[in-house]
Each structure stands twice: as structure tokens, then as C-alpha cells.
Protein backbone atom coordinates (compact mmCIF):
# COMPACT_ATOMS: atom_id res chain seq x y z
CA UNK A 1 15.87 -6.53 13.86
CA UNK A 2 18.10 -4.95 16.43
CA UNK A 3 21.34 -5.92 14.46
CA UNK A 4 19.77 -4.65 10.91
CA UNK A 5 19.58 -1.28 12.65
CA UNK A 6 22.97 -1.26 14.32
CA UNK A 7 24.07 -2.14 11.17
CA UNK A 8 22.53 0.75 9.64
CA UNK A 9 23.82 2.90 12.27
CA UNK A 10 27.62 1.87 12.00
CA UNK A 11 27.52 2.18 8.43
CA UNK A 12 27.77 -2.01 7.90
CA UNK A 13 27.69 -2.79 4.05
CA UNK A 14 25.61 -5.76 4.64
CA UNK A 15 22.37 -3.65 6.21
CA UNK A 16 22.96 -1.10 3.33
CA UNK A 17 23.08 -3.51 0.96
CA UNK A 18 19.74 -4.98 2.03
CA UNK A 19 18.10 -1.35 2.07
CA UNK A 20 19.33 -0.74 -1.33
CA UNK A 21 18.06 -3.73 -2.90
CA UNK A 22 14.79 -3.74 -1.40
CA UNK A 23 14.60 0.29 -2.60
CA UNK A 24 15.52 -1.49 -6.37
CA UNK A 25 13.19 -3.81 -5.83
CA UNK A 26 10.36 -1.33 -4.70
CA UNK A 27 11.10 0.55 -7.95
CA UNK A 28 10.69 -2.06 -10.28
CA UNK A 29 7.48 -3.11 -8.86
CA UNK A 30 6.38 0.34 -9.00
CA UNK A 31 7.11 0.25 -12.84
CA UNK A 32 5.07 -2.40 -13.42
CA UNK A 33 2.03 -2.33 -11.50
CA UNK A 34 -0.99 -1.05 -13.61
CA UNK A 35 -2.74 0.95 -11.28
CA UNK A 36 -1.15 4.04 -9.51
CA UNK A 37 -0.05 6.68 -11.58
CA UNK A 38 1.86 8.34 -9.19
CA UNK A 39 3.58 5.48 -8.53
CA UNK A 40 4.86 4.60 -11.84
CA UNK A 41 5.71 8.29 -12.08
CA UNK A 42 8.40 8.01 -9.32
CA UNK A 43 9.17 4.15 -9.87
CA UNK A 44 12.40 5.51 -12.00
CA UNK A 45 13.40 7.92 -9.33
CA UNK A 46 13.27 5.31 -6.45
CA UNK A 47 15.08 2.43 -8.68
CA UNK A 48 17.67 4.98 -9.65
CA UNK A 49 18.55 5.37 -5.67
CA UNK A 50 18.83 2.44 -5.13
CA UNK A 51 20.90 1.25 -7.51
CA UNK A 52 23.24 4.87 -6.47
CA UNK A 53 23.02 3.41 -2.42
CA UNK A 54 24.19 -0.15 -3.62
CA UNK A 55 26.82 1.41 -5.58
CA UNK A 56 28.31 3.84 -2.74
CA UNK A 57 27.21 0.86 -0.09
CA UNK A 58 29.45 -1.67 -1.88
CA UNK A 59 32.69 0.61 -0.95
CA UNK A 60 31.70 0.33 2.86
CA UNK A 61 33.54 -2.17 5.19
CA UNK A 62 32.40 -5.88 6.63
């Protein structure tokens, strides 16, 4: 876990990457589960960041 964070800290595309995708993937299960209004209300909001972060990640080095 160590290394994810270090990897966060130095600005490492591969721990960016990871954080993006799992935001993505956060908002799309927030789109479909039936229950939580609020969360479908901000499931766009939270897949639309992510896929922003992967997008700005993907220009960071190795």
C-alpha cells in the first residue's frame, strides 16, 4: 500500500490511473443501483472526474 501512495505522491501515472478508474467505476455503480437517490444524483458528476483524471493522468510519466 506504501508504493500506491508514493506513487500518488510523485505524481506516477500508474497510481493515478488506478484512482481514476476506480472513481469511473464508483460512478457507474452509482448510476445503476436502485436505491439512493443522492447517489444516482452525483453518479454523473463522479464518472465525469474520473474519466477527466484518467485523461490528464495518461500524460504523466512511468
Amino acid at each position: 500500500m506504501s508504493g500506491f501512495i508514493e506513487g500518488l505522491l510523485r505524481f506516477r501515472r500508474g497510481s493515478w490511473e488506478m484512482l481514476a478508474s476506480l472513481l469511473i467505476a464508483l460512478g457507474v455503480f452509482m448510476l445503476m443501483q436502485p436505491f439512493w437517490l443522492v447517489a444516482y444524483t452525483y453518479s454523473f458528476m463522479v464518472t465525469l472526474i474520473g474519466t477527466v483524471m484518467f485523461i490528464i493522468v495518461s500524460h504523466f510519466q512511468e
